[in-house]
Protein backbone atom coordinates (compact mmCIF):
# COMPACT_ATOMS: atom_id res chain seq x y z
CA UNK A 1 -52.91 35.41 70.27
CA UNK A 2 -50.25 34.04 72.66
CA UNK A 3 -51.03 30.78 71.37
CA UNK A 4 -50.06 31.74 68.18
CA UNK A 5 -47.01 33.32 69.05
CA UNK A 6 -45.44 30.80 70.22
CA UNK A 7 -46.28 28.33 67.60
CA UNK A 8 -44.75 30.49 65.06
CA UNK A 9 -41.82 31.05 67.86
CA UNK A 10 -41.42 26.83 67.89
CA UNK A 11 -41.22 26.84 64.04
CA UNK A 12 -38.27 29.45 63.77
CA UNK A 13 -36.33 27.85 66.55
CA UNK A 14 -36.89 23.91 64.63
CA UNK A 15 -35.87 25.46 61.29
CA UNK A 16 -32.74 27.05 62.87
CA UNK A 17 -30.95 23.90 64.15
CA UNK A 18 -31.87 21.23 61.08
CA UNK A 19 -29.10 20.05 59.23
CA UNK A 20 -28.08 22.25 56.12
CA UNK A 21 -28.99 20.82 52.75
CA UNK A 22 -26.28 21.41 50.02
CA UNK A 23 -26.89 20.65 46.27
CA UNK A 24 -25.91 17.86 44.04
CA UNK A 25 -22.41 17.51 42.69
CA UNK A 26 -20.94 15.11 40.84
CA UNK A 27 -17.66 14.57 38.95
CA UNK A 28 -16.57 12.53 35.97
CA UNK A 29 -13.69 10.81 34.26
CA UNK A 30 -13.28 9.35 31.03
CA UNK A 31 -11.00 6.54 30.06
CA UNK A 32 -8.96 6.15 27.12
CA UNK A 33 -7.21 3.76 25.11
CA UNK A 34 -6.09 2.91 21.62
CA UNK A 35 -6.48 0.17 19.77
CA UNK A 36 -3.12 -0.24 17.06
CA UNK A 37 -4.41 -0.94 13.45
CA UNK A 38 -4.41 -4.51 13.01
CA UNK A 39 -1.81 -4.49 10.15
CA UNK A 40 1.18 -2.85 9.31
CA UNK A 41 3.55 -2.30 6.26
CA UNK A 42 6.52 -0.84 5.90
CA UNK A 43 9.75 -1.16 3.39
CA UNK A 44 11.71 -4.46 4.55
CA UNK A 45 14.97 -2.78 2.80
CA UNK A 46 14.26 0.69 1.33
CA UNK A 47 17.73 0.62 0.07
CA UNK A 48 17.36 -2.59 -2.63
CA UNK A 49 14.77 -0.28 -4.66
CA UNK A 50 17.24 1.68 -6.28
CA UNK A 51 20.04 0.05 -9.28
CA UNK A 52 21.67 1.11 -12.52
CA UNK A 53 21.46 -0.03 -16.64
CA UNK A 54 23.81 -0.93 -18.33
CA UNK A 55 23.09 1.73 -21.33
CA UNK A 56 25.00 -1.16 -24.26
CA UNK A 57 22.80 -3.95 -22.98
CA UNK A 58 19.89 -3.32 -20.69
CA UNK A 59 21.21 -5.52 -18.36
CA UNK A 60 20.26 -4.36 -14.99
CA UNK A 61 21.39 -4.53 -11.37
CA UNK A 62 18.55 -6.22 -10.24
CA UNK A 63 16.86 -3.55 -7.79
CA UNK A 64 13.94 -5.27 -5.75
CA UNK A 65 10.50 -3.87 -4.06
CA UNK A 66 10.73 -5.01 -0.76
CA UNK A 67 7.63 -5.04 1.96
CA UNK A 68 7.29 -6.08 5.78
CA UNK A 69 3.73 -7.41 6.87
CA UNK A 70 2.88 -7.33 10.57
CA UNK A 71 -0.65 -8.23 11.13
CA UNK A 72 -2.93 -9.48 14.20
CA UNK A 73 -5.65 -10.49 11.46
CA UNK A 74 -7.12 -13.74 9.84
CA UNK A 75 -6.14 -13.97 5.82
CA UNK A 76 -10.02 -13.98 5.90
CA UNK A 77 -10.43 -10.60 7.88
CA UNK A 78 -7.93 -8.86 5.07
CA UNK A 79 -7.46 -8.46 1.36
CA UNK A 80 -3.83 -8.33 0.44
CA UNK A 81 -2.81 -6.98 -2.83
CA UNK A 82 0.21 -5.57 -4.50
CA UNK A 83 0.09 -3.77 -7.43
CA UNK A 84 2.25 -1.99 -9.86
CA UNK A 85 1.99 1.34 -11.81
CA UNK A 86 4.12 3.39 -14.72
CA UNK A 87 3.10 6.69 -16.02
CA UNK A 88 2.77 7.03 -19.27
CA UNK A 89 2.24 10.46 -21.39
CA UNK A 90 -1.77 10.01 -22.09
CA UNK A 91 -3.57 8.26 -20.01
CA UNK A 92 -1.21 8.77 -16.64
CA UNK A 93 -0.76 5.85 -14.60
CA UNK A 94 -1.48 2.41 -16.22
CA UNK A 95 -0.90 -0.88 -14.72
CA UNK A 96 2.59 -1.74 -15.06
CA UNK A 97 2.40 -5.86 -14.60
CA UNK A 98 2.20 -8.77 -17.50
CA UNK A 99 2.18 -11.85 -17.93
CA UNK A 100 4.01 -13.45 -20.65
CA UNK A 101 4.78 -17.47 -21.13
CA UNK A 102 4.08 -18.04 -17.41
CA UNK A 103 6.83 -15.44 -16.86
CA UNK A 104 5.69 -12.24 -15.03
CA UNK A 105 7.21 -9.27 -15.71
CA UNK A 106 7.18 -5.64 -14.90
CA UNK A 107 7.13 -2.46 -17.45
CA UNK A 108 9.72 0.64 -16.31
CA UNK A 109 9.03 4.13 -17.99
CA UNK A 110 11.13 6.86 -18.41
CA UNK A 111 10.42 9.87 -15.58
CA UNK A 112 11.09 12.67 -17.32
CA UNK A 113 8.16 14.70 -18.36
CA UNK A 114 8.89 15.22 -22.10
CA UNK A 115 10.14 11.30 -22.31
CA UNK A 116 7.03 9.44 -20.59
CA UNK A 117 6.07 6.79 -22.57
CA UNK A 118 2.70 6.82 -23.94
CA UNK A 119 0.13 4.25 -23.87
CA UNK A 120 1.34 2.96 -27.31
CA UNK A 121 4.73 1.63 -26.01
CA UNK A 122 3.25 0.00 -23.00
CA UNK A 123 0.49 -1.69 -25.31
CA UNK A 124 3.77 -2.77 -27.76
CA UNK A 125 5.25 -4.52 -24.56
CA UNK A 126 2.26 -6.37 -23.66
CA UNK A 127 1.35 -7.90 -26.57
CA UNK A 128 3.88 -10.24 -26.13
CA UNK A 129 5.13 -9.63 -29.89
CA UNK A 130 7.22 -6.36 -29.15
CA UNK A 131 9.30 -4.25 -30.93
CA UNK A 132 12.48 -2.33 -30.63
CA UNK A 133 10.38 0.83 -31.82
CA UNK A 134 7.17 0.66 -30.90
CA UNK A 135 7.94 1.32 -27.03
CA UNK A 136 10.78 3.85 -26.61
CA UNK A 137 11.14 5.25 -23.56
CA UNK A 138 9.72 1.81 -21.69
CA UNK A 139 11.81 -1.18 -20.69
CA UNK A 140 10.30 -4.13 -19.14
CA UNK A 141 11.97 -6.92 -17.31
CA UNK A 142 11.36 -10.05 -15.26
CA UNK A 143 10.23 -10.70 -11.92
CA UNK A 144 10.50 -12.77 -9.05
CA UNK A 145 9.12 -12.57 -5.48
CA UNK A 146 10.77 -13.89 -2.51
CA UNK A 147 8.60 -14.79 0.02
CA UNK A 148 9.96 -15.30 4.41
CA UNK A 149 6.72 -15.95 6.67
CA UNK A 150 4.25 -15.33 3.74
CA UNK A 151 2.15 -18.36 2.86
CA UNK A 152 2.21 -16.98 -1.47
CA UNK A 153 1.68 -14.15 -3.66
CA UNK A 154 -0.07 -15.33 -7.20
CA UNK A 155 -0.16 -12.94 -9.78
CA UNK A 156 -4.25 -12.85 -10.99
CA UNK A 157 -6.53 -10.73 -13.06
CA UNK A 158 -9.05 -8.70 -10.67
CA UNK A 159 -10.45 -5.89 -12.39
CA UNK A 160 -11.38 -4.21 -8.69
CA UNK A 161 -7.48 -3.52 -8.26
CA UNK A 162 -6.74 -2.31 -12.34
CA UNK A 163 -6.15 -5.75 -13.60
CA UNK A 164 -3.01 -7.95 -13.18
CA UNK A 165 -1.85 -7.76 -9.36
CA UNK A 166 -0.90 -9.89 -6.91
CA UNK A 167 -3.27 -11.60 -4.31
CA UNK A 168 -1.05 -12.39 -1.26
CA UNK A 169 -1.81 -14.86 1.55
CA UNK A 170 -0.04 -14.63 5.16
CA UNK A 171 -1.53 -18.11 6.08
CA UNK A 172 -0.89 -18.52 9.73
CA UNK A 173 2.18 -15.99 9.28
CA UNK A 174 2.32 -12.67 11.49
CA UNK A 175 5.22 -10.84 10.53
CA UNK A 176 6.59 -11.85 6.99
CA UNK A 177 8.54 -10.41 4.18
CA UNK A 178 8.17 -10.11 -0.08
CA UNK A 179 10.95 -9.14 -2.26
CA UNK A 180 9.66 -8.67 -5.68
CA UNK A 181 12.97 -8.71 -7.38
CA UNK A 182 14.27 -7.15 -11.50
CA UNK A 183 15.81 -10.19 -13.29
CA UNK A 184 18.96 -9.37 -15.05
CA UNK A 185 18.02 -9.38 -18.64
CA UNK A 186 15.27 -7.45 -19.90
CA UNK A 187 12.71 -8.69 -21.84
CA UNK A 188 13.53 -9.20 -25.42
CA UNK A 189 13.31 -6.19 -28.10
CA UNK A 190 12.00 -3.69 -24.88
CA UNK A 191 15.18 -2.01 -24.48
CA UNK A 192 17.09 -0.04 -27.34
CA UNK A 193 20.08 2.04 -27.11
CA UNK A 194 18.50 4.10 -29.89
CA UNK A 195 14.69 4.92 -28.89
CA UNK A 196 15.13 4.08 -25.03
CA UNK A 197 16.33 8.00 -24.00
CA UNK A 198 18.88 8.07 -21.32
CA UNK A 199 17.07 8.89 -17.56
CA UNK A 200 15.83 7.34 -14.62
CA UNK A 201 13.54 4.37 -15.51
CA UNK A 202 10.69 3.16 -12.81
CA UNK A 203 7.46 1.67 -11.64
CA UNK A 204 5.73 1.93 -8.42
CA UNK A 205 4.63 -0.96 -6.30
CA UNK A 206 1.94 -1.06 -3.77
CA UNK A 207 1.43 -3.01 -1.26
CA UNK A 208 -2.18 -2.53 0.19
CA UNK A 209 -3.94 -4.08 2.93
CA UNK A 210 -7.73 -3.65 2.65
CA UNK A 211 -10.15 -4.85 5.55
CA UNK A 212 -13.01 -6.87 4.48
CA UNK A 213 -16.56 -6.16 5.19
């Protein structure tokens, strides 16, 4: 028995003066950055989008849609397009470009909600043979796009983007401009004193940037 004893008395004392064990801990951080969007677009001059008619004539002051283009990406990484809209009474928003004689021109519609032009006027425009009344309430005009830092911009027919837009190339171009600009006179027999009610005219432009697969 005292044999035991001190066996077991040997054990205690050993346990007693190993070092403590203390359980696993660990902590973690996690690292964060952003990566900026590899194009951006903003107005070049906000303040050129907005002119007047001259109610006798039609003439116009010439207002201009005007874009800045930063990108970090390849022409073959992105998909530039700029397209045009003007809301009509019955079918909403229809595409607002034409082409006409190897002249491209844009189609302005009354705002208001009882003097939106319907589908009929816009049609009358295009057509290429219109008439004083078959598009009241619509006005179309001339365009021309200036282009700083922006390899072109050529009006085509993709039906992906609603028809007639305008494909845009940067080339090797990072930061560049495009004025799309009202010519003077509006196109012949679109603007009447008498079926052309008095308002603010417009069209929207877009100017998209869409990443390829």
């Amino acid at each position: 028995m005292k044999y035991l004893f001190k066996i077991i008395t040997f054990l205690l004392i050993f346990n007693c003066f190993t070092q403590r064990s203390y359980s696993a801990t660990n902590f973690q951080q996690t690292i964060i950055t952003t990566v900026p969007t590899a194009v951006n677009i903003s107005a070049y001059n906000h303040s050129l989008s907005k002119g007047t008619i001259a109610p006798q004539t039609g003439i116009s002051s010439s207002p201009s849609a005007s874009f800045n283009i930063k990108t970090n990406g390849e022409d073959c990484n992105y998909t530039y397009i700029m397209q045009a809209k003007v809301s009509t009474s019955n079918s909403g928003d229809v595409n607002a470009y034409f082409k006409n004689s190897n002249r491209d021109y844009i189609i302005l519609g009354n705002v208001s909600s009882s003097n939106l032009p319907n589908t009929n006027s816009i049609n009358n425009i295009k057509s290429g043979i219109p008439t004083l009344s078959g598009n009241p309430n619509a006005i179309a005009y001339p365009i021309t796009n200036t282009l700083t830092n922006i390899e072109s911009a050529t009006m085509t027919n993709n039906s992906a983007y609603r028809g007639l837009c305008y494909s845009v190339k940067m080339g090797n171009y990072q930061n560049g401009n495009i004025i799309q600009t009202l010519g003077a006179v509006p196109y012949a027999n679109t603007y009447s004193i008498s079926n052309d009610r008095a308002g603010t005219y417009q069209a929207i432009i877009t100017f998209t940037a869409n990443r390829n697969p």
